[in-house]
Protein backbone atom coordinates (compact mmCIF):
# COMPACT_ATOMS: atom_id res chain seq x y z
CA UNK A 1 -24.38 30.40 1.10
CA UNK A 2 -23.28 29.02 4.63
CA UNK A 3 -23.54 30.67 7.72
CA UNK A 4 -19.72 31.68 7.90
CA UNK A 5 -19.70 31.37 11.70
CA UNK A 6 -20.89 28.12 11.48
CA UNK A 7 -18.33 26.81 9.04
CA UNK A 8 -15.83 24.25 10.30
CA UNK A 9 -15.08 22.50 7.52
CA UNK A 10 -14.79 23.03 3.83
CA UNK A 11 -17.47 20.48 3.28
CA UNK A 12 -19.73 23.15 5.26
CA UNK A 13 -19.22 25.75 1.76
CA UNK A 14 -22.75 24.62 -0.42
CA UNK A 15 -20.26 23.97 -3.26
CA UNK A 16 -18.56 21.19 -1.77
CA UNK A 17 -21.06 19.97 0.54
CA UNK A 18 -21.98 16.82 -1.86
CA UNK A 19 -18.95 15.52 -1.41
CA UNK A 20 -18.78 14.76 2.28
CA UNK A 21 -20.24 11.39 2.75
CA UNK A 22 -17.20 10.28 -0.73
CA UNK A 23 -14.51 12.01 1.20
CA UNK A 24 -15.77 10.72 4.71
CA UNK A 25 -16.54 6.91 3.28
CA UNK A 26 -12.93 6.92 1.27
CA UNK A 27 -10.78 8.33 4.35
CA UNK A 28 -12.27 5.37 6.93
CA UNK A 29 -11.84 2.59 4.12
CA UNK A 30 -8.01 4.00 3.71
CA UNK A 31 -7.84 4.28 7.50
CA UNK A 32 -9.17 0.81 7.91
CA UNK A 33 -6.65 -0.94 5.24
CA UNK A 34 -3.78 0.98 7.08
CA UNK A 35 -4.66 -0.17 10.49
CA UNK A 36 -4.71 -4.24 8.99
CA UNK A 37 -1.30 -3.16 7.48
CA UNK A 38 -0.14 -2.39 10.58
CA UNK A 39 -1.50 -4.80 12.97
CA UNK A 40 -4.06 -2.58 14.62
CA UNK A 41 -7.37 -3.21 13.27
CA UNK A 42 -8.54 -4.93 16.60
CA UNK A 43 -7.86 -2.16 18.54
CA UNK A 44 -11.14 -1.06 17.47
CA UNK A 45 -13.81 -2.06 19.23
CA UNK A 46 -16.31 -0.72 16.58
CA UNK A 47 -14.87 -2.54 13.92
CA UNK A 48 -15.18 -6.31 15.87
CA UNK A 49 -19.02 -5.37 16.95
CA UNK A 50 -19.66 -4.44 13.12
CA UNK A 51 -17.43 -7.67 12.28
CA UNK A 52 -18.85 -9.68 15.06
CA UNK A 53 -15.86 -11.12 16.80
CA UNK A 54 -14.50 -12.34 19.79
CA UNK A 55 -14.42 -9.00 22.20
CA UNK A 56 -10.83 -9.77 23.14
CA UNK A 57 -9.78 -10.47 19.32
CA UNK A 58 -6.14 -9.24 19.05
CA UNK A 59 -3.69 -9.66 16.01
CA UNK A 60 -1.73 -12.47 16.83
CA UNK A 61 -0.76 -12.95 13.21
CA UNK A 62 0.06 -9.78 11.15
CA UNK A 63 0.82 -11.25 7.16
CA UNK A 64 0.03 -8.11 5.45
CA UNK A 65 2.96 -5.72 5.97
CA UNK A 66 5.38 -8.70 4.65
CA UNK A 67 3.23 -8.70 1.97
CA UNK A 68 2.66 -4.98 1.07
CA UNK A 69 6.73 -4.52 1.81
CA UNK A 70 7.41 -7.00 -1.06
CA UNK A 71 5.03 -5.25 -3.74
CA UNK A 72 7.19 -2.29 -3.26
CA UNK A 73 10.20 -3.65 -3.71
CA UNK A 74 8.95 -5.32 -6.74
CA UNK A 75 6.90 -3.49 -9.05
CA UNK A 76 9.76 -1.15 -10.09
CA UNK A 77 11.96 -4.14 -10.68
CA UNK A 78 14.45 -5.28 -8.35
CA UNK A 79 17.33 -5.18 -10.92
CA UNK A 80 16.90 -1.47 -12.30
CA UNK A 81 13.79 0.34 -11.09
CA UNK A 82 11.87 1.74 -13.30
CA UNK A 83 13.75 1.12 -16.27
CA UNK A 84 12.80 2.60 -19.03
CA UNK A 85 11.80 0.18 -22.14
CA UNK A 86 14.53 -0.69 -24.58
CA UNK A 87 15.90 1.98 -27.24
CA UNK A 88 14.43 5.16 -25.06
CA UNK A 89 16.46 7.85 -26.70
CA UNK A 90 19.37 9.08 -24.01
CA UNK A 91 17.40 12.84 -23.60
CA UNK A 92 14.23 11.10 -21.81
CA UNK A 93 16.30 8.83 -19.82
CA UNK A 94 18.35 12.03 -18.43
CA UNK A 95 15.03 13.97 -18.30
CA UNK A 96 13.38 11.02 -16.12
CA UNK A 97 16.43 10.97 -14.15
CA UNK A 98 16.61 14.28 -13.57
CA UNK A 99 13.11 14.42 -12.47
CA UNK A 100 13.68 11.62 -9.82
CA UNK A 101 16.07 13.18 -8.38
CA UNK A 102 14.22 16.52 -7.40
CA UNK A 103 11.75 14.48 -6.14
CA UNK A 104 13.61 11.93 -4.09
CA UNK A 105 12.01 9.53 -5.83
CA UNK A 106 14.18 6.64 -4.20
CA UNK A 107 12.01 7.48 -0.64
CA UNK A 108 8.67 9.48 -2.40
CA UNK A 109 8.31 6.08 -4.96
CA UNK A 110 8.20 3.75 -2.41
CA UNK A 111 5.14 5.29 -0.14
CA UNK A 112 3.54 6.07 -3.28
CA UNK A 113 3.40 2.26 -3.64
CA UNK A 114 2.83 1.28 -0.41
CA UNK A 115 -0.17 3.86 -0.45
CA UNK A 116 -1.38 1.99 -3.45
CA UNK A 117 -0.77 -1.65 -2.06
CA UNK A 118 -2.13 -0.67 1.28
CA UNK A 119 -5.38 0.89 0.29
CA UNK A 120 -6.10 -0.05 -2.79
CA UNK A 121 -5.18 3.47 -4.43
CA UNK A 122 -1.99 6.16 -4.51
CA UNK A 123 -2.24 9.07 -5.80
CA UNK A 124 0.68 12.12 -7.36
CA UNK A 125 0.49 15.72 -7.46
CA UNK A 126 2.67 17.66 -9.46
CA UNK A 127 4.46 20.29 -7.85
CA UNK A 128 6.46 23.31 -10.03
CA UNK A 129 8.81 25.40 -8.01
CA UNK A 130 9.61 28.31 -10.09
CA UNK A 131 12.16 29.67 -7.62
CA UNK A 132 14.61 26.34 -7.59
CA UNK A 133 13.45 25.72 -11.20
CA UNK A 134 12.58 22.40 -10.76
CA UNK A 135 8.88 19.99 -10.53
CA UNK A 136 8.82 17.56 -8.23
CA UNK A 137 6.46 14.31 -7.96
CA UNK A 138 5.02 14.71 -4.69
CA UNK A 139 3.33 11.75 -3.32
CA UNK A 140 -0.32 12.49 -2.15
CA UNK A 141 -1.81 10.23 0.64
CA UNK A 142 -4.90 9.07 -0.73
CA UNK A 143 -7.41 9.36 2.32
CA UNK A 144 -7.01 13.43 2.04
CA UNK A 145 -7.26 13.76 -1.73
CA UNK A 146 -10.29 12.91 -4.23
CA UNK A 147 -10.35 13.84 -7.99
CA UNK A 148 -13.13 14.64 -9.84
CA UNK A 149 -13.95 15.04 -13.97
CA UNK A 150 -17.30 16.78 -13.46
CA UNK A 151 -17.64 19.40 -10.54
CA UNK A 152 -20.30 21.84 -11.28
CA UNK A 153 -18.83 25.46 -11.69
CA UNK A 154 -21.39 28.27 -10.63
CA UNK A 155 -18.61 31.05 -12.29
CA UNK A 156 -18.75 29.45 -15.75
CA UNK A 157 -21.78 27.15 -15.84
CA UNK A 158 -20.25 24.46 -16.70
CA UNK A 159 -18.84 20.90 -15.91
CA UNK A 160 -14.58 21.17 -14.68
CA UNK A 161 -12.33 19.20 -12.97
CA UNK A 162 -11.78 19.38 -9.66
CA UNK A 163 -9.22 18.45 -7.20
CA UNK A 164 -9.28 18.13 -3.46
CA UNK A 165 -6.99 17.87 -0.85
CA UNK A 166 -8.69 17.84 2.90
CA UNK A 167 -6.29 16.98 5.87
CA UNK A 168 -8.34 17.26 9.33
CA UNK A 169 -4.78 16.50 10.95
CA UNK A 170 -2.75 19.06 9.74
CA UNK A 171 -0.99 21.05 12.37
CA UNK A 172 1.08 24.29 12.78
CA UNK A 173 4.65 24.43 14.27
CA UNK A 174 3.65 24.73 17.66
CA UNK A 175 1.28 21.81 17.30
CA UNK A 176 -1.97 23.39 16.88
CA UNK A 177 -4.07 21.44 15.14
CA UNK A 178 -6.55 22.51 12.03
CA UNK A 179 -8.26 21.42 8.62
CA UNK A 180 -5.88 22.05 5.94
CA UNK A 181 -8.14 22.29 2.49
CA UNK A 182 -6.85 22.96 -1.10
CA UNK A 183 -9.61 23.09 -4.10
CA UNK A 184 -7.97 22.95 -7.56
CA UNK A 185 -9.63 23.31 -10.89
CA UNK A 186 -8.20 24.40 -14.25
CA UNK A 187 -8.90 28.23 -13.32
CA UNK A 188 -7.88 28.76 -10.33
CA UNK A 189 -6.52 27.46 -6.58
CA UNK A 190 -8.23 27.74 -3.40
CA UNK A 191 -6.74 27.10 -0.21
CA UNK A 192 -8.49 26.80 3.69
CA UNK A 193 -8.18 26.66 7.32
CA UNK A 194 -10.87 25.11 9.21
CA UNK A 195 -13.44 26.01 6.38
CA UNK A 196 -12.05 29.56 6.01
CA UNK A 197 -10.31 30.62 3.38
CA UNK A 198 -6.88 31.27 4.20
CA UNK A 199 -3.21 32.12 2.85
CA UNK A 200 -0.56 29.73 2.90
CA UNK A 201 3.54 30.32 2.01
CA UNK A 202 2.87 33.82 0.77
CA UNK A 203 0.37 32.87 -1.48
CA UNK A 204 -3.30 34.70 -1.29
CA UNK A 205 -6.05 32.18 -0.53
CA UNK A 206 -7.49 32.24 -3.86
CA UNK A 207 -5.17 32.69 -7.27
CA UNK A 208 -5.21 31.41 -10.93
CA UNK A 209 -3.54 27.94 -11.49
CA UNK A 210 -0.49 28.61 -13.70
CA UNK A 211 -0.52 25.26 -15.07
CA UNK A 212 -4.46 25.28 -16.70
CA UNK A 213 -4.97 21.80 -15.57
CA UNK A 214 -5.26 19.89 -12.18
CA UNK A 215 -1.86 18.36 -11.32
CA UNK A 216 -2.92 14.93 -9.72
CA UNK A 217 -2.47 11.43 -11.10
CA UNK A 218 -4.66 8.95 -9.75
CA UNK A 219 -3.41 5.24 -9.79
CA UNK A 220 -5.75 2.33 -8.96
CA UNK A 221 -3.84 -1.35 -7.51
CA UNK A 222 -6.65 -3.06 -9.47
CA UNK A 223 -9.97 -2.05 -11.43
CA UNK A 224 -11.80 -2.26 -7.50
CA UNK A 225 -9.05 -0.45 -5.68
CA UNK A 226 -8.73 -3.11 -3.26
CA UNK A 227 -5.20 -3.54 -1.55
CA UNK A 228 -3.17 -6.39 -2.17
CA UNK A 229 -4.08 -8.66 0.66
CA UNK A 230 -7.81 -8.21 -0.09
CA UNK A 231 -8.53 -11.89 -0.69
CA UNK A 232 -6.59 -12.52 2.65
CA UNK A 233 -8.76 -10.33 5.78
CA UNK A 234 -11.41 -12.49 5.51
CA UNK A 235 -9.32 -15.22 7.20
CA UNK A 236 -6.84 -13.30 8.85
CA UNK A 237 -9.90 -12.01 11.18
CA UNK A 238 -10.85 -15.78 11.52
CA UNK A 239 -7.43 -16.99 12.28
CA UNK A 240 -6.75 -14.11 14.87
CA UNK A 241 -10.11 -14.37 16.26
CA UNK A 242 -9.78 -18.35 16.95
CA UNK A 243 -6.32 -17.65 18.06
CA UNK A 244 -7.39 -15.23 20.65
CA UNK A 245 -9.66 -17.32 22.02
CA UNK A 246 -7.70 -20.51 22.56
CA UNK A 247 -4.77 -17.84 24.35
CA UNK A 248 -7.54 -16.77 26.53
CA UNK A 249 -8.70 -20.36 27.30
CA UNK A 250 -5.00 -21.48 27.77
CA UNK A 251 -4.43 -18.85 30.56
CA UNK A 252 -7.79 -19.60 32.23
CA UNK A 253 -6.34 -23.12 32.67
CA UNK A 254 -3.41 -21.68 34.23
CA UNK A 255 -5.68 -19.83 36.55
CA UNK A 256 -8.87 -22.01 36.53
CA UNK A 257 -11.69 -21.37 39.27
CA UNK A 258 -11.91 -24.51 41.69
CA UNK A 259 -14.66 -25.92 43.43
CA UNK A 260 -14.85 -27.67 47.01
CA UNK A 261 -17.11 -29.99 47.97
CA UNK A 262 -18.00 -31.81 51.40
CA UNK A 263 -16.01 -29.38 53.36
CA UNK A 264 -17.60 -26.24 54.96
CA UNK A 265 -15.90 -22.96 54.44
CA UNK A 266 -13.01 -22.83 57.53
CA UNK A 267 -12.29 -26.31 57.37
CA UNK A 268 -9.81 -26.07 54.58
CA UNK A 269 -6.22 -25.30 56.33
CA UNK A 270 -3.49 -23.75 54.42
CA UNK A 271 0.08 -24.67 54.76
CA UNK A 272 2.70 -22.94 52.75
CA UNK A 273 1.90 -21.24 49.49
CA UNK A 274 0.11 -23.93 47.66
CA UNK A 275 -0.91 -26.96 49.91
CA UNK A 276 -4.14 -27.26 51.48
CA UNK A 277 -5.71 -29.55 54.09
CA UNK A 278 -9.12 -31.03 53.64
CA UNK A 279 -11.30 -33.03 56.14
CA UNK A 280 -11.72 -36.40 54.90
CA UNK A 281 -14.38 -37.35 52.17
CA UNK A 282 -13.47 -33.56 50.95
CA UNK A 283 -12.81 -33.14 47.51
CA UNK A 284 -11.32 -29.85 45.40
CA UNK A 285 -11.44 -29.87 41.22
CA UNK A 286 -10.90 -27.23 38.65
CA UNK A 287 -14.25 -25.47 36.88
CA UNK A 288 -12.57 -25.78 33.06
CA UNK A 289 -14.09 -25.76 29.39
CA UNK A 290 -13.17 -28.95 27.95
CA UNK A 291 -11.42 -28.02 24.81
CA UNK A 292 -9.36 -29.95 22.03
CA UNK A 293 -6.01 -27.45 22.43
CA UNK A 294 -4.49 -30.13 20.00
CA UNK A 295 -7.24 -29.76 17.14
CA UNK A 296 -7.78 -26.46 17.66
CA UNK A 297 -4.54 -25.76 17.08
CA UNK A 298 -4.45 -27.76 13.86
CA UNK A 299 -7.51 -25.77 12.54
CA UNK A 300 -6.10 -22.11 13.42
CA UNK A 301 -3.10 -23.86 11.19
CA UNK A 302 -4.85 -24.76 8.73
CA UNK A 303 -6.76 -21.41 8.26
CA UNK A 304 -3.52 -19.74 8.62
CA UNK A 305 -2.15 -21.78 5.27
CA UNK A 306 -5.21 -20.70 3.81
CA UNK A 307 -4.64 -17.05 4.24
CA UNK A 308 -0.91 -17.49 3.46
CA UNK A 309 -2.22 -18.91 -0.18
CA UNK A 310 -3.60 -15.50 -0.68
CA UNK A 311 -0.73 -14.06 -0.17
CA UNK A 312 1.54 -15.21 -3.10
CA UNK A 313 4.32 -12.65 -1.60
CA UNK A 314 4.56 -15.08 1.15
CA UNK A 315 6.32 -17.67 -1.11
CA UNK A 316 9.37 -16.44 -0.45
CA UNK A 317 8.98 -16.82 3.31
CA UNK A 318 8.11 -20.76 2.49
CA UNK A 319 10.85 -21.12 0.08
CA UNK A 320 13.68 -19.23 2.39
CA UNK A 321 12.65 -22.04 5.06
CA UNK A 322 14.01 -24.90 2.52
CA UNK A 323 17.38 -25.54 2.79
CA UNK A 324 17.04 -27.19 -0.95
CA UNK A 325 14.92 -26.78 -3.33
CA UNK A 326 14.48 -27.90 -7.14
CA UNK A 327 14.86 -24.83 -9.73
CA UNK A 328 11.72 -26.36 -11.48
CA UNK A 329 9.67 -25.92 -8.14
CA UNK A 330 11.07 -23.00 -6.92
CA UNK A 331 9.54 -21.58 -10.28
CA UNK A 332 6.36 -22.90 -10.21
CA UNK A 333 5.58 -21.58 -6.73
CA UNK A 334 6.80 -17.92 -7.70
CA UNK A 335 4.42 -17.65 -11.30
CA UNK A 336 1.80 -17.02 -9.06
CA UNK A 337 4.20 -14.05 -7.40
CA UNK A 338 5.48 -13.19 -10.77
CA UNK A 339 1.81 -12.97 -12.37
CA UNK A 340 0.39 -10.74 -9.43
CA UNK A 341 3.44 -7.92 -10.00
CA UNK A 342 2.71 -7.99 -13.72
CA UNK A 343 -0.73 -6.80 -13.06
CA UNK A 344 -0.24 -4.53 -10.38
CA UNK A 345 2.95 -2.80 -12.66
CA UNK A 346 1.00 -2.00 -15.75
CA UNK A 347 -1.52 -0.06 -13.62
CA UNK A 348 1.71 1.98 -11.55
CA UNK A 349 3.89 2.27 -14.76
CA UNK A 350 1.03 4.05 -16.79
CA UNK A 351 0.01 6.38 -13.55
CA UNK A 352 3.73 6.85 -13.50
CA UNK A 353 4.68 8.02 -17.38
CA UNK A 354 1.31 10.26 -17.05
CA UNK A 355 3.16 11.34 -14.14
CA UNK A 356 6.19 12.26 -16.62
CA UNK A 357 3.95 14.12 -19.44
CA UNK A 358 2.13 16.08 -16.74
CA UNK A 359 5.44 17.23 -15.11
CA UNK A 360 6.96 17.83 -18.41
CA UNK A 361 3.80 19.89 -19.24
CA UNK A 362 4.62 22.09 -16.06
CA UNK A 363 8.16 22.50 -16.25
CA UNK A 364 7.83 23.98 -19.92
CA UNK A 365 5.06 26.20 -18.69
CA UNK A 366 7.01 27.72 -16.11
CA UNK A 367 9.84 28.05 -18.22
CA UNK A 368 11.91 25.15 -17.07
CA UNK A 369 13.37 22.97 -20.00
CA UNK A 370 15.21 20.13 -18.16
CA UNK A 371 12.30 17.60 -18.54
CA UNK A 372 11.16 18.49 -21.97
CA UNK A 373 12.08 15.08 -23.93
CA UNK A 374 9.50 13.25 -21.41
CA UNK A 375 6.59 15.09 -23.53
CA UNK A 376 7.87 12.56 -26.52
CA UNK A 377 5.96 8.76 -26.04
CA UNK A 378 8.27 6.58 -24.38
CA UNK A 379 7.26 3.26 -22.25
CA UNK A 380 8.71 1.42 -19.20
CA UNK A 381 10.31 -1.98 -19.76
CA UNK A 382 7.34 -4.31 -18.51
CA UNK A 383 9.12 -7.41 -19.32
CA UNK A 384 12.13 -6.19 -16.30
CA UNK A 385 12.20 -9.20 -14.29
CA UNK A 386 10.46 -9.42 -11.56
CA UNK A 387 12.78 -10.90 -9.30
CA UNK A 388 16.48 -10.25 -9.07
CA UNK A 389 18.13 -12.08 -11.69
CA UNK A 390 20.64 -15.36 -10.00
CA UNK A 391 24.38 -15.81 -10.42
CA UNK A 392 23.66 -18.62 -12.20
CA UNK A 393 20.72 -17.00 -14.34
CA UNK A 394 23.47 -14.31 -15.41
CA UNK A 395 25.87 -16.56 -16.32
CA UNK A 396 23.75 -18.74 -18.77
CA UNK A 397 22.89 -15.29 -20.22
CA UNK A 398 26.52 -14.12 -20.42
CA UNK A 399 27.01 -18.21 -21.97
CA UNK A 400 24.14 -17.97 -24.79
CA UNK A 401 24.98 -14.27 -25.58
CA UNK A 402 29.33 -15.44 -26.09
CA UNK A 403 28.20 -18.08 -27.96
CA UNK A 404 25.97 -16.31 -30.26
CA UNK A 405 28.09 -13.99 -30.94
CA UNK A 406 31.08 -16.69 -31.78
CA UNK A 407 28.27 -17.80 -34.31
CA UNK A 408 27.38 -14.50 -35.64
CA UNK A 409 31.58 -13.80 -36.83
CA UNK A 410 31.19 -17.24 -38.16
CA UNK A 411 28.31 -16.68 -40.27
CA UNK A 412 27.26 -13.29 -40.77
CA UNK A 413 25.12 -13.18 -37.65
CA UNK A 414 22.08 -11.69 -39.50
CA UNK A 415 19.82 -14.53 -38.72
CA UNK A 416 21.05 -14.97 -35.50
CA UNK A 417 19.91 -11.19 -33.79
CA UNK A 418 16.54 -12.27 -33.56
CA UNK A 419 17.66 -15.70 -31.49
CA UNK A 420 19.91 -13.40 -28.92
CA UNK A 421 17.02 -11.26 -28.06
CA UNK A 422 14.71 -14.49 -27.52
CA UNK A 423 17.06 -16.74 -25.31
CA UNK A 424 17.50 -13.68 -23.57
CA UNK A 425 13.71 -12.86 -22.83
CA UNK A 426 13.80 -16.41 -21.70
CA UNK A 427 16.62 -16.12 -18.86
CA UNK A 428 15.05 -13.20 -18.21
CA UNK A 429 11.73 -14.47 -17.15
């Protein structure tokens, strides 16, 4: 048992103490990812000794929040977000939108994904409110929260899930600031202050969970929970490093040191702001690196192209350059785009109908039968374009479908159903 005067933290409670050094490593790699996000990471002086760059690195080229913006607006599909697949029945449509709206999903959805694309994993937590009778999806910032299958339980002797939620930040109304800790398990809900147990909205710190389960949905942005510009730091902390040296040797040149020579110090006679007079034989020159500013410049290019190739988000940034562009190429540069979304949607769309079950799970538990129909199986439409479809995409549809249909009074249209729903999967995509 800890020395209660001693404990600070709810990692300073025996039970929890083994997960320190998980929470502690997850929270600075989260940290980390948000500061490249937002253009900071060089603030740090840590981070470019354990790196090993330039001292006076700065970010001179910030790709990644382009690129993180874009996922968001993507993955739910540009055209209807987070449509549902095909056939759904009506009741879990209403039921899913139903649930969005007590959650504010339009706002709560989109730094869900952003916490995903950022830092490689986002994370949900269910939240009944008996009193409004409604569950919300609350979105849970992943570098407070962790989520465990097998936390040892002294009470029961035996293996449970566990759920925490540690915020070292949180703060009162007046500002004062304090460890906020939450422990969650099938049984029962803890809650802390500064390693204490405490009392929060009413609540005693410790009472049973009326749901029987832990409501948090983990989603990953890949199988390594990397973010999506992963394949792209390595060079953006070469191209801002070279960058930031060739700035700093640019404005030495426009301040160099000089050196005199054959002329004793009091010779040299000043006349207006900038012109000096030397005794003949005298000579003055600039001290100055010699550098290639031209071929430097095409290198930090080049390596910035390289990182840009990483970022297949970026395409659009090339492509909104061109005043004209072929429909073949414009569709061969965006597969790449169009491939990466795919991957990155099957991962949010399944964290996302858990998401549904779990909160349909809740609501009928505490007696709230709005969301019931999303306990039946139903799917999100994966194959929802990516992009938004064009004017002239929708028109060939509207073409092939008028058409089809001309055919189908003509003939019986039985053989012809099959055909619509193909040429349509292929404006589609």
């Amino acid at each position: 048992m800890a020395n209660q005067s001693a404990v600070k933290s709810i990692f300073d409670h025996d039970e929890f103490k083994p997960y320190r050094g998980r929470y502690t490593a997850r929270r600075e790699r989260a940290l980390r990812r948000r500061r490249y996000y937002e253009g900071t990471i060089y603030d740090d002086g840590q981070f470019k000794i354990a790196h090993k760059l330039y001292a006076q690195t700065k970010s001179l080229f910030s790709l990644l929040a382009r690129a993180v913006d874009l996922d968001v607006a993507l993955i739910p599909g540009m055209a209807a977000p987070w449509e549902l697949k095909e056939g759904t029945p009506p009741a879990i449509v209403k039921a899913q939108g139903l649930l969005y709206e007590w959650s504010s999903w339009d706002t709560e959805g989109e730094e869900w994904l952003e916490d995903g694309a950022t830092t490689g994993e986002a994370a949900l937590k269910i939240v009944p409110d008996g009193d409004a009778r409604l569950v919300r999806l609350q979105r849970l910032r992943p570098e407070i929260a962790l989520l465990f299958d097998g936390h040892w339980d002294a009470e029961t002797g035996q293996r449970i899930p566990l759920g925490l939620i540690v915020d070292p930040q949180a703060e009162d109304a007046d500002g004062t600031g304090y460890e906020y800790a939450e422990a969650i398990t099938p049984a029962g809900i803890r809650t802390y202050r500064d390693g204490a147990p405490w009392g929060y909205s009413g609540n005693p710190d410790r009472y049973p969970n009326p749901l029987g389960f832990v409501p948090i949905v983990w989603a990953k942005n890949d199988s390594e929970c990397r973010p999506t510009f992963a394949k792209a730091q390595p060079q953006l902390n070469s191209v801002n490093e070279l960058a930031s040296y060739l700035a700093d040797i640019i404005g030495r040149h426009a301040e160099p040191q000089w050196a005199a020579s054959g002329v004793e110090e009091g010779e040299m006679v000043k006349s207006g702001d900038n012109v000096w007079f030397l005794p003949a034989g005298a000579s003055v020159e600039a001290i100055l690196a010699t550098v290639d500013i031209e071929g430097t410049l095409a290198f930090i290019r080049e390596v910035k192209e390289e990182t840009k190739a990483n970022l297949p988000e970026l395409a659009f940034d090339d492509l909104r350059a061109k005043d004209q562009i072929a429909t073949e190429t414009l569709e061969v540069q965006l597969v790449e785009l169009d491939a990466k979304i795919w991957k990155m949607r099957r991962r949010y769309d399944a964290a996302l109908t858990e998401a549904h079950r779990m909160a349909a799970t809740a609501a009928a538990i505490t007696g709230i039968g709005e969301l019931s129909p999303l306990l039946q199986m139903h799917q999100f439409d994966f194959a929802r374009p990516v992009r938004p479809v064009s004017r002239f995409d929708q028109i060939r549809l509207e073409e092939a479908e008028l058409a089809l249909e001309a055919q189908r009074s003509i003939f019986g249209g039985e053989r012809l159903t099959a055909t619509a729903g193909v040429m349509s999967e292929i404006v589609r995509a």
